[in-house]
Protein backbone atom coordinates (compact mmCIF):
# COMPACT_ATOMS: atom_id res chain seq x y z
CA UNK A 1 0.00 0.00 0.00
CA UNK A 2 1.38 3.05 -0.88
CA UNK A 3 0.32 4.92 2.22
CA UNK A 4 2.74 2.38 4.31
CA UNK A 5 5.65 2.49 2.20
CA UNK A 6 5.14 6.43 2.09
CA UNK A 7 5.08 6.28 6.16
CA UNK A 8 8.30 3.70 5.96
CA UNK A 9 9.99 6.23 4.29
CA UNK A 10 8.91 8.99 6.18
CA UNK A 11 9.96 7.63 9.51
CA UNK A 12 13.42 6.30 7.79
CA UNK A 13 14.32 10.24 6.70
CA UNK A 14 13.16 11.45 9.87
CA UNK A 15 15.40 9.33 12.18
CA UNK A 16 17.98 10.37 9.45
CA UNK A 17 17.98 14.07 9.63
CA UNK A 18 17.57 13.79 13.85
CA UNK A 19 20.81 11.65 13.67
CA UNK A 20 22.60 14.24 11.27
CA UNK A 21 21.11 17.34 13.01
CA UNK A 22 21.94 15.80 16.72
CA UNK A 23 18.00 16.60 17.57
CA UNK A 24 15.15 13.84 18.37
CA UNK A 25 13.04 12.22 16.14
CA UNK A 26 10.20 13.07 18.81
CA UNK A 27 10.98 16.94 18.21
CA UNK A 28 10.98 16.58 14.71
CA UNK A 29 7.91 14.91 14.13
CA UNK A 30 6.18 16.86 16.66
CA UNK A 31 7.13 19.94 14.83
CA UNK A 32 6.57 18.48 10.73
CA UNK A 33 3.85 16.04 11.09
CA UNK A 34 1.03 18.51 11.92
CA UNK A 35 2.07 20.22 8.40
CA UNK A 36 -1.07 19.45 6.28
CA UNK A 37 -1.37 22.03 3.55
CA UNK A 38 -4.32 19.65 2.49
CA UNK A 39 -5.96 19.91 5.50
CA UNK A 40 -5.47 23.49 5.06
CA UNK A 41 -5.83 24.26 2.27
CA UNK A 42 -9.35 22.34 2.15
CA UNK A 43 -10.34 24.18 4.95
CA UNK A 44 -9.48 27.63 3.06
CA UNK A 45 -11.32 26.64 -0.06
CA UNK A 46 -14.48 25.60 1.68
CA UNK A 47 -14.88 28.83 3.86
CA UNK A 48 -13.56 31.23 0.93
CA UNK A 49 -16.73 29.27 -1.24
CA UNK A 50 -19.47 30.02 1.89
CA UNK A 51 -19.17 26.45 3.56
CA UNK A 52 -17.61 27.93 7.29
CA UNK A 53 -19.15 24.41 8.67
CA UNK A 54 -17.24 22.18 6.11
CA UNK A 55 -14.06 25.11 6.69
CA UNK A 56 -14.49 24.31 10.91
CA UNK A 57 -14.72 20.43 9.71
CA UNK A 58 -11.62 20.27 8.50
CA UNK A 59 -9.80 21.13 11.90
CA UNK A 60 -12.89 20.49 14.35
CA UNK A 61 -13.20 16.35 12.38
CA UNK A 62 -9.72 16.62 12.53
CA UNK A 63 -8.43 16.46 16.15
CA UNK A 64 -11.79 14.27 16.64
CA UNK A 65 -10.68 11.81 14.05
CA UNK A 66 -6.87 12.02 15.46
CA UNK A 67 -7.94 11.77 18.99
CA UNK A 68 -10.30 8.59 18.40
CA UNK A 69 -9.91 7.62 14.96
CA UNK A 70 -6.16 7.35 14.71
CA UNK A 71 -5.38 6.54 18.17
CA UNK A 72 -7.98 3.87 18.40
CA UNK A 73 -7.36 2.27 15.27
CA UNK A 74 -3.61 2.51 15.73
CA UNK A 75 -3.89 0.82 19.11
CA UNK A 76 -5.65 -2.23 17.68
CA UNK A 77 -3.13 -2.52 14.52
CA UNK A 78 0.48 -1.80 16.62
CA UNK A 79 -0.10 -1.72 19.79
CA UNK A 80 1.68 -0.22 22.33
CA UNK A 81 3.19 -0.01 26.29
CA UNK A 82 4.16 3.87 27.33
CA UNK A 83 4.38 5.82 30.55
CA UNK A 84 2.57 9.22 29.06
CA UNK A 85 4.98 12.30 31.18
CA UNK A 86 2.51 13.80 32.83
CA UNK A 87 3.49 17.32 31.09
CA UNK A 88 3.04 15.86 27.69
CA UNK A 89 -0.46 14.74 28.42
CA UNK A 90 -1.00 18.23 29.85
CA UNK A 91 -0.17 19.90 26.62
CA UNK A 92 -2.08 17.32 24.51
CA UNK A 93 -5.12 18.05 26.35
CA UNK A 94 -5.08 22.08 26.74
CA UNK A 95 -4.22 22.43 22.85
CA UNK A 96 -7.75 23.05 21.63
CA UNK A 97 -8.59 25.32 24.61
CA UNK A 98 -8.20 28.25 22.85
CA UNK A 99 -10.03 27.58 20.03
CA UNK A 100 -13.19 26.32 22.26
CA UNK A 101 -12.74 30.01 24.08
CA UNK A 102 -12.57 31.81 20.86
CA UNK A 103 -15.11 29.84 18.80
CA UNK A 104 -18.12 29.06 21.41
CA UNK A 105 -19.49 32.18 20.19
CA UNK A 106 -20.41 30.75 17.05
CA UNK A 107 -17.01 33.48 15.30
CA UNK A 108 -13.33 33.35 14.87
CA UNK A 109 -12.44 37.03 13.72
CA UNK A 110 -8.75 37.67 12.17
CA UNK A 111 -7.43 38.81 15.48
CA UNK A 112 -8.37 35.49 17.42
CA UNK A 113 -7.38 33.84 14.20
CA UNK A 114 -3.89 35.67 15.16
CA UNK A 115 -3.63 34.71 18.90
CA UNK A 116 -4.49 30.79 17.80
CA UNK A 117 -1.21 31.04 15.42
CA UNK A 118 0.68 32.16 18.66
CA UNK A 119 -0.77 29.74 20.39
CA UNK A 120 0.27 27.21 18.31
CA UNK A 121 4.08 27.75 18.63
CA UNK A 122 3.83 28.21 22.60
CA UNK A 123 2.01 24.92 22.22
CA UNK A 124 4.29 22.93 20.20
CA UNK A 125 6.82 24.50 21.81
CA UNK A 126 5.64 22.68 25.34
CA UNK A 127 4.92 19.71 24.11
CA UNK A 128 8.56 19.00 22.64
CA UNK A 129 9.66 20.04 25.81
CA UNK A 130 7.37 18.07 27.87
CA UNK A 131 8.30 14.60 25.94
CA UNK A 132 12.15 14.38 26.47
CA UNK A 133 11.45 11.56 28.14
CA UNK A 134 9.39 9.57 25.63
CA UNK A 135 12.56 9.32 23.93
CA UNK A 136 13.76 5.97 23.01
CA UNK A 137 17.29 5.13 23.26
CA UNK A 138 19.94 6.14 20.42
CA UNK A 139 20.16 3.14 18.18
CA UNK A 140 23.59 3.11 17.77
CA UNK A 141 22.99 -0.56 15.41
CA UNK A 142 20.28 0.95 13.41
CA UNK A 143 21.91 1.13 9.94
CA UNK A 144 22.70 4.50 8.75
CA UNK A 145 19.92 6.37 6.25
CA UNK A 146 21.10 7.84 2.92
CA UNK A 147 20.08 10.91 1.81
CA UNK A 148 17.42 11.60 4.87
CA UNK A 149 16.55 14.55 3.80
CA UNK A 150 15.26 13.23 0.44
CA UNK A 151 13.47 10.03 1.80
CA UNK A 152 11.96 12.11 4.76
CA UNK A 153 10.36 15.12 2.04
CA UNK A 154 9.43 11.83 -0.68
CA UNK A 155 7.73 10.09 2.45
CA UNK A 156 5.73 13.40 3.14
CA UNK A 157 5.45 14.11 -0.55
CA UNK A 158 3.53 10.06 -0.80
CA UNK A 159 1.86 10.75 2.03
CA UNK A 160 -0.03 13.69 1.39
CA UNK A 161 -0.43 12.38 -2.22
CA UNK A 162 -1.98 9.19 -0.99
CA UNK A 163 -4.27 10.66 1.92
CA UNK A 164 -5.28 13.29 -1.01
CA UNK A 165 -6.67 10.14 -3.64
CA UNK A 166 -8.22 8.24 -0.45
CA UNK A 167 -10.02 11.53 0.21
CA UNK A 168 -10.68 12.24 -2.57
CA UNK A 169 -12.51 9.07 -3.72
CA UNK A 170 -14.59 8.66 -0.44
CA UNK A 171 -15.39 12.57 -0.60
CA UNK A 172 -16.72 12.25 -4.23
CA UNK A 173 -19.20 9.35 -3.03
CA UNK A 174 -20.06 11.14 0.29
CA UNK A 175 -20.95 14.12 -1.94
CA UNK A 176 -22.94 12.30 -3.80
CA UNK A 177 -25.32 11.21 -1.16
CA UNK A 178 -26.27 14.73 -0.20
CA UNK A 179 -24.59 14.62 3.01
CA UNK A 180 -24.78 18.22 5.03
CA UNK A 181 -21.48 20.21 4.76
CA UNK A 182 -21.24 20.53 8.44
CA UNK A 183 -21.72 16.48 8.84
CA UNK A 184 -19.40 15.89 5.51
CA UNK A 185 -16.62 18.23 7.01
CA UNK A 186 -16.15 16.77 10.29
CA UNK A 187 -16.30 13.21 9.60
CA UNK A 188 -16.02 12.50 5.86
CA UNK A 189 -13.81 15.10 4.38
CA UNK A 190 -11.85 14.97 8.26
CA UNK A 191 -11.22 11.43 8.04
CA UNK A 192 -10.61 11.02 4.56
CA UNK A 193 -8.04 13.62 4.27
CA UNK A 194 -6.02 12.25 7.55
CA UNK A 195 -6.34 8.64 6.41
CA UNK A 196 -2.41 8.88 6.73
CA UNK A 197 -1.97 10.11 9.91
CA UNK A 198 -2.80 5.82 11.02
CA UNK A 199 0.09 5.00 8.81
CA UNK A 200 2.31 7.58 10.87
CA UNK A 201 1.55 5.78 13.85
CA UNK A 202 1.48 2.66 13.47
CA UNK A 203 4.64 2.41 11.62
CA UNK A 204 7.18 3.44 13.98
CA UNK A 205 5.13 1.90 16.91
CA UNK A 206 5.85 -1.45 14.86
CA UNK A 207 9.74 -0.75 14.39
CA UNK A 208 9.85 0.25 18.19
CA UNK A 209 9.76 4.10 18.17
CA UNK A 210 6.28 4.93 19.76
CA UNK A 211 7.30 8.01 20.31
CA UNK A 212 7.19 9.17 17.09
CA UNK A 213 3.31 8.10 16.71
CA UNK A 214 2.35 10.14 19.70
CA UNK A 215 4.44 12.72 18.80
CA UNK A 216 2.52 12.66 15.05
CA UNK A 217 -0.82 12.67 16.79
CA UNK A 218 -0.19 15.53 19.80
CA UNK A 219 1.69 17.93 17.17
CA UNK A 220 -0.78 17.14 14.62
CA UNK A 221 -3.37 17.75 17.15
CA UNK A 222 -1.89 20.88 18.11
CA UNK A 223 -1.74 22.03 14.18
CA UNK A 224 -5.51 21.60 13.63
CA UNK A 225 -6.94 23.12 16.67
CA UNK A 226 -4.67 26.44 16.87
CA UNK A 227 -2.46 26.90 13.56
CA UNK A 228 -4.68 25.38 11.03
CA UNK A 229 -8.04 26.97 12.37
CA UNK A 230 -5.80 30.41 12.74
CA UNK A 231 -4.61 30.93 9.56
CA UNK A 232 -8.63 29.88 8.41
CA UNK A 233 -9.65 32.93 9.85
CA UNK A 234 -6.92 34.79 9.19
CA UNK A 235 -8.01 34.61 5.10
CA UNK A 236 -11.32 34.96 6.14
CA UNK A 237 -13.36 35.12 9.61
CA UNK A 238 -15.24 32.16 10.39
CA UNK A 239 -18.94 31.69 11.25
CA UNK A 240 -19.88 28.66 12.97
CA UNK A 241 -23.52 27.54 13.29
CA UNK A 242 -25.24 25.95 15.94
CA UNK A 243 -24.06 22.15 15.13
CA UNK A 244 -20.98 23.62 15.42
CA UNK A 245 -20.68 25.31 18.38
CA UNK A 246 -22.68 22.95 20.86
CA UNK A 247 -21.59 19.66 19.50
CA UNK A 248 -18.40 19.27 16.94
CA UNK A 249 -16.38 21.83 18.92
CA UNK A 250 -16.68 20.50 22.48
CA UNK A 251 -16.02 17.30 21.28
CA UNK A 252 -13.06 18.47 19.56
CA UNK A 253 -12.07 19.97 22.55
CA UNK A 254 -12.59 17.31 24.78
CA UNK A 255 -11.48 13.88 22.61
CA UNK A 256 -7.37 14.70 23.34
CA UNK A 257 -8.20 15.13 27.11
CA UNK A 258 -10.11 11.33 26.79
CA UNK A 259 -6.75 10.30 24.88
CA UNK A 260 -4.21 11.77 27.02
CA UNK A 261 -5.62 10.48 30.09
CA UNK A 262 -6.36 6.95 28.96
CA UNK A 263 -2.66 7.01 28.43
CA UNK A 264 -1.76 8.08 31.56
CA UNK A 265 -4.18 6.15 33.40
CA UNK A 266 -3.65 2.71 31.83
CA UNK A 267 0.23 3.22 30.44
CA UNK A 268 -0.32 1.50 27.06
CA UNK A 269 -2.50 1.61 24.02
CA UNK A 270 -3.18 -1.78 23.46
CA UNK A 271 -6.10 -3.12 21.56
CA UNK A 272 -8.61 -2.45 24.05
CA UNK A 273 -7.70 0.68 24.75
CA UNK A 274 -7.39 1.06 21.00
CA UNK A 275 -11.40 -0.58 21.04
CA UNK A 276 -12.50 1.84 23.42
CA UNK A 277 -10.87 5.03 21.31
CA UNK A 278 -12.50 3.22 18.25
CA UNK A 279 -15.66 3.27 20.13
CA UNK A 280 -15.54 6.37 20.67
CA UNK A 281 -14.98 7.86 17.80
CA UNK A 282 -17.84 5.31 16.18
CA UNK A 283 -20.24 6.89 18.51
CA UNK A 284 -19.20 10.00 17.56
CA UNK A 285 -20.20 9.73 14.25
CA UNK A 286 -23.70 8.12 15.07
CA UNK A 287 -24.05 11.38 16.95
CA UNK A 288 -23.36 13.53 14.05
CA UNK A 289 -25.45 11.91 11.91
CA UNK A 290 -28.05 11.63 14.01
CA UNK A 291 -27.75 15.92 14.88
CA UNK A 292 -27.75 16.57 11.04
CA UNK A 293 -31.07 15.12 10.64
């Protein structure tokens, strides 16, 4: 699949360039996963076309998805034992508090917009910080990676191609149903367009580096709910209906809290932790649908 190889690679450039740089793979991937210009860039289009609840989707579905989705899913294919700092969990679960203080009443103008961009560095910022000890040990006997720098921007380069095509197909048939733009942007389009992020984790939890996976999912996390919905209403302000405001965003705001404690309270992510998350996020979108109508 190419979404696998494209995470393979990814994670093979990454622990490259950490080696050569003499910085952690945690920091790096903390810092570059959360980078999805098609997240973004979806979420531009739809609000610059008069869809704000598709726009909100895009980062609202998005930390859901991550949170539940990813997590979940990830825990039942690779799972995992961790001891969560207590810091790092901290950070995971504050990161879309600004966004539910700026956005409850039902607008994100250009100047919160601003403050969530700040945010988003002290943020990511904290939570590299916070996981120093997450790291794994240096693997002096892992063999040496040519040309990281080239594998790690071809394994973001196949990523983001192959979560775009996956999203794309399922977004063309969701479309076609005549599902609400509010419903289609927070689970459809959201899912769809982070189908990757599961490869991300999974793959380095299976080749022994969990930290990297919870790094991808907290910075990611941290992307969506401050940069991502920032610069979104930065280009233009956002205005969130009703759906929005009293059911996608306190879940959003709530589902890294559920993950960050579930990890701190039961010190893996096996598969039924990974069931419950899975649960969770199946619920989730019974809810939604069942709102929408």
């Amino acid at each position: 699949m190419v979404v696998v190889f494209a995470a393979d690679v990814f994670v093979d450039g990454l622990l490259g360039i950490a080696r050569t740089l003499g910085i952690s793979a945690f920091v790096l991937s903390v810092a570059l996963s959360g980078f999805e210009t098609e997240n973004l860039a979806a979420g531009i289009a739809a609000n610059a076309k008069g869809l704000p609840g598709a726009a909100a989707g895009t980062f609202l579905g998005g930390v859901t998805f991550l949170s539940f989705g990813v997590a979940g899913l990830g825990g039942l294919i690779a799972p995992i034992r961790v001891e969560l700092p207590t810091r790092f969990a901290v950070w995971t679960a504050v990161a879309p508090v600004p966004l539910l203080a700026c956005a409850i009443d039902g607008r994100i103008s250009r100047v919160e917009g601003g403050l969530l961009v700040i945010w988003s560095v002290v943020a990511l910022i904290g939570l590299a910080r916070s996981g120093r000890s997450l790291l794994a040990d240096d693997d002096d006997d892992e063999e040496h990676v040519r040309r990281p720098g080239l594998r790690l921007l071809a394994g973001l380069a196949l990523l983001t191609g192959g979560g775009w095509l996956i999203g794309q197909g399922l977004h063309t048939t969701v479309r076609r149903l005549g599902v609400p733009q509010t419903l289609l942007g927070n689970t459809a389009l959201a899912a769809t367009v982070e189908a990757e992020e599961l490869a991300r984790f999974a793959v380095p939890a299976r080749r022994g580096r969990p930290e990297i996976g919870l790094g991808s999912i907290a910075g990611t996390v941290v992307h969506f709910a401050a940069l991502n919905a920032g610069i979104i209403a930065l280009v233009k302000p956002l205005t969130l209906g009703p759906q929005t405001t009293r059911f996608y965003l306190p879940v959003a705001a709530i589902s890294p809290a559920i993950f960050a404690a579930l990890l701190v309270v039961r010190k893996q992510l096996g598969r039924l932790e990974g069931a419950l998350l899975t649960g969770l996020y199946v619920a989730y979108v019974a809810a939604a649908i069942a709102v929408s109508t």
